[in-house]
N, C-alpha and C. Protein backbone atom coordinates (compact mmCIF):
# COMPACT_ATOMS: atom_id res chain seq x y z
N UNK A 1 82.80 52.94 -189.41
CA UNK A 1 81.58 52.34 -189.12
C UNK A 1 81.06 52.71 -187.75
N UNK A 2 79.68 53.03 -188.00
CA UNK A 2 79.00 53.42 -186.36
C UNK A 2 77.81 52.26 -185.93
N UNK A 3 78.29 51.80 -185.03
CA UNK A 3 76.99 51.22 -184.45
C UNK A 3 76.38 51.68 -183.30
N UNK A 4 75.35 51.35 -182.90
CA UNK A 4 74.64 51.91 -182.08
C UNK A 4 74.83 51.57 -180.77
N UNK A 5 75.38 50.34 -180.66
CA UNK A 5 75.63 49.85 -179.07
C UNK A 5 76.13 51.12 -178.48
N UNK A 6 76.16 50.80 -177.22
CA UNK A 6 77.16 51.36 -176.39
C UNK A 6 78.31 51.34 -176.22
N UNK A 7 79.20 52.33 -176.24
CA UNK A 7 80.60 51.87 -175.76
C UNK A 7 81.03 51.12 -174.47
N UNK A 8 82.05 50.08 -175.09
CA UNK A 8 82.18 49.77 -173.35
C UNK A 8 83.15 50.54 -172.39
N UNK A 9 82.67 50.53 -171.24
CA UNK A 9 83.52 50.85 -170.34
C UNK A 9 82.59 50.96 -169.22
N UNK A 10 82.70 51.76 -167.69
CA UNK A 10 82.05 52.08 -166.86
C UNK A 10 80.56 52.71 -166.66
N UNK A 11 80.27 53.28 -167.64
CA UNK A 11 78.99 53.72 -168.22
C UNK A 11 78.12 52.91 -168.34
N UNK A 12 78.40 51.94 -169.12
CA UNK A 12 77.74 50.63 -170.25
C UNK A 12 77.31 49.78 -168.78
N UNK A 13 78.40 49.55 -167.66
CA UNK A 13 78.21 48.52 -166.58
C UNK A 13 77.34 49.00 -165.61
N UNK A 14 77.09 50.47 -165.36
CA UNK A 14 76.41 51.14 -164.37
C UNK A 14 74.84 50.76 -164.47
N UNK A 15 74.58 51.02 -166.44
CA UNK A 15 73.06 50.80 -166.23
C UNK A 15 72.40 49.54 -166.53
N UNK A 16 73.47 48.39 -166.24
CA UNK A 16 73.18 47.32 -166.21
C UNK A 16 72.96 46.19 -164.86
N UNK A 17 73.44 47.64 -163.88
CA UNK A 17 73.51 47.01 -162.16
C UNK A 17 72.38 48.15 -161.85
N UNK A 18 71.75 47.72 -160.70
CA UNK A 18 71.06 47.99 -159.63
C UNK A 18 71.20 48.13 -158.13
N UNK A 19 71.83 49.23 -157.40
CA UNK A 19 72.31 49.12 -155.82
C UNK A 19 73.58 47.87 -156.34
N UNK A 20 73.93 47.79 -157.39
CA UNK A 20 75.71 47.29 -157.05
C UNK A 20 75.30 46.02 -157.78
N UNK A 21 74.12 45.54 -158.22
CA UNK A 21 74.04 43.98 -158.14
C UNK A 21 73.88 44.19 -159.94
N UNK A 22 74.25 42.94 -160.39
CA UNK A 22 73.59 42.94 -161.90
C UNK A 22 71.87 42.96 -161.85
N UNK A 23 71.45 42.76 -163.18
CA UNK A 23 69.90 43.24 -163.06
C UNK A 23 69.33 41.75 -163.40
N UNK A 24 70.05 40.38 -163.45
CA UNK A 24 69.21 39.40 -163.48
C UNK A 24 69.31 39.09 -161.76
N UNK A 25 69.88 39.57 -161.08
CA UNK A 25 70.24 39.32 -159.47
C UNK A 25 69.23 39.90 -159.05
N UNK A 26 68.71 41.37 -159.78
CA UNK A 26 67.52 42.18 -158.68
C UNK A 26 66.78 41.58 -158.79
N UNK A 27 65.97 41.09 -160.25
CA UNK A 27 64.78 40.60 -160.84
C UNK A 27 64.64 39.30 -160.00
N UNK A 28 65.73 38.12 -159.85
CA UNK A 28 65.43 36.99 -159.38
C UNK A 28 65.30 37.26 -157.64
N UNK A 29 65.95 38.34 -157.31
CA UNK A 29 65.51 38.61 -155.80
C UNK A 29 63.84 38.80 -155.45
N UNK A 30 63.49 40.01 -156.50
CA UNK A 30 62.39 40.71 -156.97
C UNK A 30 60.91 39.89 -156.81
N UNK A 31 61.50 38.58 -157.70
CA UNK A 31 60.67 37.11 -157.75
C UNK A 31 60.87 36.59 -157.07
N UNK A 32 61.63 36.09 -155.84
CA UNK A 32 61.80 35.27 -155.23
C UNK A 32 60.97 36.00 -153.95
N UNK A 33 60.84 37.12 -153.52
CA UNK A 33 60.44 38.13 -152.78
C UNK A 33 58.76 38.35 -152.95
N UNK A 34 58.69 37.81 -153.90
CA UNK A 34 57.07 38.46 -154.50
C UNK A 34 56.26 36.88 -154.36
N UNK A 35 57.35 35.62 -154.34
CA UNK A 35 57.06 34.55 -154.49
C UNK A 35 56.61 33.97 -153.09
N UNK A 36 57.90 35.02 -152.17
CA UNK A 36 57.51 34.43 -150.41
C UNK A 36 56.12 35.15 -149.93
N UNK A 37 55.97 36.00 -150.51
CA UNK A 37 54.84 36.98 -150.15
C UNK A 37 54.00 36.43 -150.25
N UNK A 38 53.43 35.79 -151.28
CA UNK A 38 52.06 34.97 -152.25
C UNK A 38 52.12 34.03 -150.99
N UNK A 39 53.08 32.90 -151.00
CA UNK A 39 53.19 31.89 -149.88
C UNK A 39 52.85 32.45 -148.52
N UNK A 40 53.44 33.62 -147.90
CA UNK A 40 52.94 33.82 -146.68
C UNK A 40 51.45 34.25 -146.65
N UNK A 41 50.81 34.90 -147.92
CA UNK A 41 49.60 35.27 -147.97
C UNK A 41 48.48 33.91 -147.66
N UNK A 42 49.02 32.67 -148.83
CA UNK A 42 48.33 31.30 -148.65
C UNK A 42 48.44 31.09 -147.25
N UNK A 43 49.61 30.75 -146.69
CA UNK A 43 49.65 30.10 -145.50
C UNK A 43 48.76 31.08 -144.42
N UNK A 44 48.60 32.36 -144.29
CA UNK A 44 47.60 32.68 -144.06
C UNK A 44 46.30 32.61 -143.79
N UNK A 45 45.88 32.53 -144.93
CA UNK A 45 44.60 32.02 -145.40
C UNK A 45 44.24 30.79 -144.99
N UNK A 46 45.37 29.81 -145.10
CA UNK A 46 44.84 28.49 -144.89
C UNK A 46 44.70 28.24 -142.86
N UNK A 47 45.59 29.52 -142.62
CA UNK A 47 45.83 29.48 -140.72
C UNK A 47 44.22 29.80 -140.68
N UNK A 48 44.00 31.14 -141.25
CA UNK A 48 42.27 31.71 -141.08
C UNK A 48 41.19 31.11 -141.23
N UNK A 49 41.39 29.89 -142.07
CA UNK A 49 40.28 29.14 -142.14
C UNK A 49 40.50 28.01 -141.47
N UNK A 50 41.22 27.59 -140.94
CA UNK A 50 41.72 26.47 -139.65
C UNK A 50 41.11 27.14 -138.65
N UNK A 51 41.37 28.45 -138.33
CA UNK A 51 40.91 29.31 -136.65
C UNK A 51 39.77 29.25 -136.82
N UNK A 52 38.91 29.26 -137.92
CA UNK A 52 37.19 30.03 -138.13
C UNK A 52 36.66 28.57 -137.78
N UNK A 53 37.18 26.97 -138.49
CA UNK A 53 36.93 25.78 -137.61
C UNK A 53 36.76 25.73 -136.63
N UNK A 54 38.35 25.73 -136.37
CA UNK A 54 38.36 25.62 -134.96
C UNK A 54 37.38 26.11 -134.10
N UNK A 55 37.05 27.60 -134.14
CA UNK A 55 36.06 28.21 -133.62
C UNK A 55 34.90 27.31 -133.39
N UNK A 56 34.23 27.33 -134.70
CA UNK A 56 33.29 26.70 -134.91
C UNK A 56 33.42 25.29 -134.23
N UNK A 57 34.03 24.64 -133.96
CA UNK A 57 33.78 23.57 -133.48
C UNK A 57 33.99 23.73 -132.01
N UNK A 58 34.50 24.42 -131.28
CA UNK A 58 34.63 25.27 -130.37
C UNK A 58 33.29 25.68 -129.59
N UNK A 59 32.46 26.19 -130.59
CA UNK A 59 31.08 26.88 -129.98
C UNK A 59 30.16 25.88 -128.79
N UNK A 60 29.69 24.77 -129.64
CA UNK A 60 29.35 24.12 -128.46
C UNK A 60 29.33 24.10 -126.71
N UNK A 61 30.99 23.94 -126.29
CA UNK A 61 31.56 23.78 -125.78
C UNK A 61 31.28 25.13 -124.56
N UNK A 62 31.95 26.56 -125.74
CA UNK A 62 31.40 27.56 -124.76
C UNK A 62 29.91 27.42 -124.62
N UNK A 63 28.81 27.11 -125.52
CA UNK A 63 27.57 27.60 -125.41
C UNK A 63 27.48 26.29 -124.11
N UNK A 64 27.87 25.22 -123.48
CA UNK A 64 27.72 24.81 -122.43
C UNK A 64 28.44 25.72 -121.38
N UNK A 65 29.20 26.33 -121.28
CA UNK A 65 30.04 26.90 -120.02
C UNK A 65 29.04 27.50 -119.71
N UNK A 66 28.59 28.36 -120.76
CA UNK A 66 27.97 30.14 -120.59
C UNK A 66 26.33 29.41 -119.89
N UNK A 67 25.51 27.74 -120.56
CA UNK A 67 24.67 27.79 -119.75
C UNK A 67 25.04 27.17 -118.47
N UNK A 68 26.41 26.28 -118.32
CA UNK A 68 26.93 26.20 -116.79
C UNK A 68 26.98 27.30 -116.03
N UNK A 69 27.38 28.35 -116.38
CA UNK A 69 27.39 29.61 -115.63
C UNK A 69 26.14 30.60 -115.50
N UNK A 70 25.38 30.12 -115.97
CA UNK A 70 24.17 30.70 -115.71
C UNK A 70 23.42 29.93 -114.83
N UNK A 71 23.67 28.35 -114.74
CA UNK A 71 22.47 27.47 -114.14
C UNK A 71 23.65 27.72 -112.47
N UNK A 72 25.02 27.95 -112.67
CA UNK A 72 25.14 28.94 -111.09
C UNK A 72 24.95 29.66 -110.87
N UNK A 73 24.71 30.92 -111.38
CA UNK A 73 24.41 31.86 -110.64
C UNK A 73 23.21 31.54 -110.25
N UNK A 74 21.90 31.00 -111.25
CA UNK A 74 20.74 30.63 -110.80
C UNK A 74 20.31 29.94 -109.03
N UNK A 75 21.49 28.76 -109.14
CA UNK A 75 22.24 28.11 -107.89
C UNK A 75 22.32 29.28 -106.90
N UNK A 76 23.22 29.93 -106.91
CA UNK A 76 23.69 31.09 -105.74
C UNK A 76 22.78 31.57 -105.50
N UNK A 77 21.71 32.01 -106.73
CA UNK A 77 20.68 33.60 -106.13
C UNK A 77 20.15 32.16 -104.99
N UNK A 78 18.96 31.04 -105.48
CA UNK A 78 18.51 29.90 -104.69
C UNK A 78 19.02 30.07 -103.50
N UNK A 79 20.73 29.81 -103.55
CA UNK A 79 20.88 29.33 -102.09
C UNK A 79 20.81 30.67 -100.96
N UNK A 80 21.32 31.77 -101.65
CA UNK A 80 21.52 33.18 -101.23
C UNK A 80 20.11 33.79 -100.11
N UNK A 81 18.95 32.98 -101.16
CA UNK A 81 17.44 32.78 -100.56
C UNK A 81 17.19 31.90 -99.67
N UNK A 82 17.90 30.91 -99.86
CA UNK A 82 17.42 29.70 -98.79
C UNK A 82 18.44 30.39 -97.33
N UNK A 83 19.21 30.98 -97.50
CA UNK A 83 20.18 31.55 -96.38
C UNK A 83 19.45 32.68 -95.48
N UNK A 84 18.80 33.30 -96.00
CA UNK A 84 17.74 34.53 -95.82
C UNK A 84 16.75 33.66 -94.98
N UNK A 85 15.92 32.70 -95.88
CA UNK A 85 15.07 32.31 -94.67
C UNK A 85 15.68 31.61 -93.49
N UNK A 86 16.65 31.48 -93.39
CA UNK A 86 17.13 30.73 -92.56
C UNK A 86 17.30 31.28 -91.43
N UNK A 87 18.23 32.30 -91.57
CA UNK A 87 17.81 33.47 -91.14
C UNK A 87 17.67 33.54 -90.39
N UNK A 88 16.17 34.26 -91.36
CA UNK A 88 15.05 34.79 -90.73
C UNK A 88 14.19 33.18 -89.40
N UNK A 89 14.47 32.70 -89.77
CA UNK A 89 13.54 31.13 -89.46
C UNK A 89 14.81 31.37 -87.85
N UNK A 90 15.63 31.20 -87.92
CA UNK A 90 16.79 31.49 -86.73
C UNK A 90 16.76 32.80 -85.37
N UNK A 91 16.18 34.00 -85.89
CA UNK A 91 15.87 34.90 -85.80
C UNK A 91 14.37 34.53 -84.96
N UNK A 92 13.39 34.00 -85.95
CA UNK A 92 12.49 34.16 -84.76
C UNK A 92 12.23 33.00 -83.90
N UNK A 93 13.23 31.68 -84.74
CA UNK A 93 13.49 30.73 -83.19
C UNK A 93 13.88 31.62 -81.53
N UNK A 94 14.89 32.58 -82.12
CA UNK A 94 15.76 33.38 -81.00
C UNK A 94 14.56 33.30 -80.36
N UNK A 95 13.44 34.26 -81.26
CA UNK A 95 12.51 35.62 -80.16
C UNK A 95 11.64 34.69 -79.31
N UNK A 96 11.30 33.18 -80.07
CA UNK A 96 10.49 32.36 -79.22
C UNK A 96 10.99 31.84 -78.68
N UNK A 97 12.72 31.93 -78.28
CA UNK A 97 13.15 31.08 -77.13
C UNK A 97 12.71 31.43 -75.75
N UNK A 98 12.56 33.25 -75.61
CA UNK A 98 11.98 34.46 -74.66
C UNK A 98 10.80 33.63 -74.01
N UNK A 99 9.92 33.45 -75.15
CA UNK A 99 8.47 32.62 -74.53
C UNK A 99 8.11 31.12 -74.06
N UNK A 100 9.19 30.43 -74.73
CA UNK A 100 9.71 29.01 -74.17
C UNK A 100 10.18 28.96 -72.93
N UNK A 101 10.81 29.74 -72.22
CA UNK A 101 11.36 29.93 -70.91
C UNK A 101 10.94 30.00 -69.89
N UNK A 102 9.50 31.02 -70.77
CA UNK A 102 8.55 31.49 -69.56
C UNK A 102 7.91 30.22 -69.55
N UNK A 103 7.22 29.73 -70.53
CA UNK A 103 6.30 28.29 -70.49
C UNK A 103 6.84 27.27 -69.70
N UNK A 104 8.25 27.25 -70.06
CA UNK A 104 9.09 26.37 -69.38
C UNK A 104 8.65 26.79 -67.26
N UNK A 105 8.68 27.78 -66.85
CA UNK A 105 8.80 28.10 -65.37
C UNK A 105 7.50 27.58 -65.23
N UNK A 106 6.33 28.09 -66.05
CA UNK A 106 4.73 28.09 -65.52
C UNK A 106 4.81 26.56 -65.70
N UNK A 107 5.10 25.70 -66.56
CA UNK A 107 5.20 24.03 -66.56
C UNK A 107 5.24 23.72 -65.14
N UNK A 108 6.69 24.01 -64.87
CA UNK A 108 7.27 24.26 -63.55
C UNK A 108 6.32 24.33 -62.59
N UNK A 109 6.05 25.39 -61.98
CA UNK A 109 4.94 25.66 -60.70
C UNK A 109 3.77 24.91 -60.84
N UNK A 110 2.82 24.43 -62.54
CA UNK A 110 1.62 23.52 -62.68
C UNK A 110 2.32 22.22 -62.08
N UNK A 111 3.70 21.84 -62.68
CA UNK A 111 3.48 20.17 -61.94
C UNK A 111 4.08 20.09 -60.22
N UNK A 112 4.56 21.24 -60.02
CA UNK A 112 4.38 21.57 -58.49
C UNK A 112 3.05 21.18 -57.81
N UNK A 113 2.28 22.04 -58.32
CA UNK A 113 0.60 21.70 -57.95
C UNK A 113 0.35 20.69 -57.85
N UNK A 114 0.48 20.23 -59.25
CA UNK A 114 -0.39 19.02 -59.70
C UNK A 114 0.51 17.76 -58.45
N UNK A 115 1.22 17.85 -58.20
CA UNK A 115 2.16 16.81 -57.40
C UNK A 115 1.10 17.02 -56.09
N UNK A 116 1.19 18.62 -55.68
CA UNK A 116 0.36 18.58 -54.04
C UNK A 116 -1.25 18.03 -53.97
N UNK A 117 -1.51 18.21 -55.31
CA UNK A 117 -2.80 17.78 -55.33
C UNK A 117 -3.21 16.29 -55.28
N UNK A 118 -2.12 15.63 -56.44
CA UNK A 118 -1.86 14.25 -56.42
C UNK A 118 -1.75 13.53 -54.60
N UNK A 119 -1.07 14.65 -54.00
CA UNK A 119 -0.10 14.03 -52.35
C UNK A 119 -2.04 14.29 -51.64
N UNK A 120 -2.59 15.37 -51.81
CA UNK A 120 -3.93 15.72 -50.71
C UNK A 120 -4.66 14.13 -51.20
N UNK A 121 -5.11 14.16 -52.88
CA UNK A 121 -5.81 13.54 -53.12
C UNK A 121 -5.81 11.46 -52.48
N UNK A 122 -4.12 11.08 -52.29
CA UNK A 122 -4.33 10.48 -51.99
C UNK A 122 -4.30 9.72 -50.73
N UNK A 123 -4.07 11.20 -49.44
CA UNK A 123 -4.43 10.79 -48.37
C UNK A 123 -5.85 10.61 -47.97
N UNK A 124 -7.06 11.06 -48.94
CA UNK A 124 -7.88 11.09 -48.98
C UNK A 124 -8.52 9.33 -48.82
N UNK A 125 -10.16 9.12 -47.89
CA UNK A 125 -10.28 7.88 -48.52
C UNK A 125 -10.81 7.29 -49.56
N UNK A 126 -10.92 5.93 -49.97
CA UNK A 126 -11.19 5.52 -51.25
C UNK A 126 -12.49 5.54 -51.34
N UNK A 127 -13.45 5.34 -50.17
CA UNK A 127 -14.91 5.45 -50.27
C UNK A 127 -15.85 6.53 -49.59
N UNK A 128 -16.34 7.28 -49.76
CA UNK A 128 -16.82 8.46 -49.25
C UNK A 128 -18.03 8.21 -49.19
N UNK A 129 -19.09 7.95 -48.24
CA UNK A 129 -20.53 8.18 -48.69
C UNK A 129 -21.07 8.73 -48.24
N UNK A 130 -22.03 9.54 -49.07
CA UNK A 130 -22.47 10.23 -49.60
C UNK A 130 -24.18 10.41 -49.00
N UNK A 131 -24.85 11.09 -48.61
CA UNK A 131 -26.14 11.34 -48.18
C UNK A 131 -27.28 11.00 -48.83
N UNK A 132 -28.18 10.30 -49.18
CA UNK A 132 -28.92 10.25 -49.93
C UNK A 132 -29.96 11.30 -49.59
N UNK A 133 -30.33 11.24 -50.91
CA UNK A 133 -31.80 12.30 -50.89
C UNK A 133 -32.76 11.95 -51.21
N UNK A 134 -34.08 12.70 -50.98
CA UNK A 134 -35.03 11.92 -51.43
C UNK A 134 -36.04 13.40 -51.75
N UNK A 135 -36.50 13.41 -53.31
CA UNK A 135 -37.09 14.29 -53.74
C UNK A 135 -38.22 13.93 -54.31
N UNK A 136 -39.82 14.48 -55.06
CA UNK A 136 -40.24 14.06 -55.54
C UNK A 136 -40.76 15.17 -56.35
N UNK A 137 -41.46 15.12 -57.54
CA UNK A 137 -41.67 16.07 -58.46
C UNK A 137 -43.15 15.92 -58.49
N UNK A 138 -44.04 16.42 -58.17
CA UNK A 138 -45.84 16.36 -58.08
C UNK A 138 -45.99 16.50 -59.62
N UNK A 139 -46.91 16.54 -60.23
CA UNK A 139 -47.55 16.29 -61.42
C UNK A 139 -48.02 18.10 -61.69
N UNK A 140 -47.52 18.50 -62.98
CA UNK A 140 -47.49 19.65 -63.10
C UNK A 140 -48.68 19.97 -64.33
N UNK A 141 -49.44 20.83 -64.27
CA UNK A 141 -50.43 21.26 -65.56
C UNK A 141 -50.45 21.88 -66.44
N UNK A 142 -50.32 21.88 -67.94
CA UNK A 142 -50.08 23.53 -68.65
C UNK A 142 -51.60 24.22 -68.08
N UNK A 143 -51.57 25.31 -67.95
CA UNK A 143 -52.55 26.32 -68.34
C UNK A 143 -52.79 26.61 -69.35
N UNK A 144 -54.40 25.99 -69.71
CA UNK A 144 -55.43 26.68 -70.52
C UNK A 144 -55.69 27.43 -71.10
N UNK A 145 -55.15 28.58 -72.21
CA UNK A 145 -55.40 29.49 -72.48
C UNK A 145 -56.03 29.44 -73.98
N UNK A 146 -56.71 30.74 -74.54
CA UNK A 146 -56.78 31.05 -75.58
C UNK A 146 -56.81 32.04 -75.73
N UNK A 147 -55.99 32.87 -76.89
CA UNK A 147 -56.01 34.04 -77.34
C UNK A 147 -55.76 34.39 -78.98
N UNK A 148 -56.17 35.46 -79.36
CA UNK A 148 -55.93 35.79 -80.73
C UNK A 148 -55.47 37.03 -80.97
N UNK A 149 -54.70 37.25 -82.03
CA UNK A 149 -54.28 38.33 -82.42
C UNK A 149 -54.75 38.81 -83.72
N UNK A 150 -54.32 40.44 -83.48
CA UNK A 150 -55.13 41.25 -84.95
C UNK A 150 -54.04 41.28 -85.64
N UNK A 151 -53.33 40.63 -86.01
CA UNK A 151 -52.23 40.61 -86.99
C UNK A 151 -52.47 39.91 -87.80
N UNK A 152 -51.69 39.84 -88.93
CA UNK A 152 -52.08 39.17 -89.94
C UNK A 152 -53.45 39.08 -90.92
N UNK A 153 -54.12 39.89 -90.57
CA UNK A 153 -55.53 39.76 -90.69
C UNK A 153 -56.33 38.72 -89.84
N UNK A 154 -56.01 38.47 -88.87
CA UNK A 154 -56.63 37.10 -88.46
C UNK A 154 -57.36 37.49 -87.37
C-alpha cells in the first residue's frame, strides 16, 4: 500500500519549521507582530490628533505673545525717539548755556549801573523847582485862496 503522506523522518520536520521554530510559532509571532504594529499605528494617531489640539488651543496664546512683541518693539522704536529728542533738546540746552553766561555778565554790569544810578538819584533833592515860563500864542489866519485845476475835466 502507498500513501501519499510523507515519510517520517528529518525531511517531513524541516518543512514544517521555519528559522528552527515550528510554523504555528512563526504565524503566532507573525500576528502578534502585525498586531503591535496596528496598535503603535493607533496610538499614533490618537498622539497626532492630541498635538493638532493641543496646538490649536495653543494659538491664542502665541497670537498674544507675537502681538506682545510687536506692541514692544513699537515701545522701543517710541522710546528710541523720545531719546533722540532728548538729545537733541540737551544738545542745544548745551549751546544756549554759551549765551546764558554772557546774559548772565551783561545782567551783571546793568544792576551795577542801575545801583549807581539808584546811589546819584538819591542824593539828589526831593523838590526841585523849576522856572516858570510864560508864552503866548497870537491868533493865527488861514490864507484865502482859490484855485482850479484842468484835470479831471473841471
Amino acid at each position: 500500500m502507498t500513501t501519499d503522506r510523507p515519510a517520517a523522518g528529518p525531511a517531513a520536520s524541516e518543512a514544517r519549521t521555519y528559522l528552527g521554530l515550528p510554523t504555528h510559532v512563526v504565524v503566532l509571532l507573525a500576528a502578534s507582530t502585525a498586531g503591535y504594529g496596528l496598535m503603535l499605528a493607533g496610538v499614533a494617531g490618537v498622539q497626532s490628533r492630541a498635538e493638532a489640539g493641543l496646538a490649536a488651543a495653543r494659538q491664542p496664546a502665541l497670537d498674544g505673545v507675537a502681538q506682545l512683541r510687536a506692541g514692544h518693539d513699537d515701545l522701543a522704536a517710541r522710546l528710541d525717539g523720545a531719546q533722540a529728542d532728548y538729545n537733541a533738546t540737551v544738545a542745544a540746552y548745551a549751546a544756549a548755556g554759551g549765551s546764558l553766561d554772557a546774559l548772565t555778565s551783561q545782567l551783571a554790569v546793568l544792576s551795577t549801573l542801575v545801583g549807581e544810578i539808584d546811589g546819584v538819584s538819591r542824593s539828589m533833592p526831593a523838590i526841585v523847582k523849576l522856572p516858570v515860563m510864560h508864552t503866548s500864542v497870537g491868533s493865527v489866519q488861514n490864507p484865502s485862496t482859490q484855485s482850479t485845476t484842468g484835470a479831471s475835466g473841471g
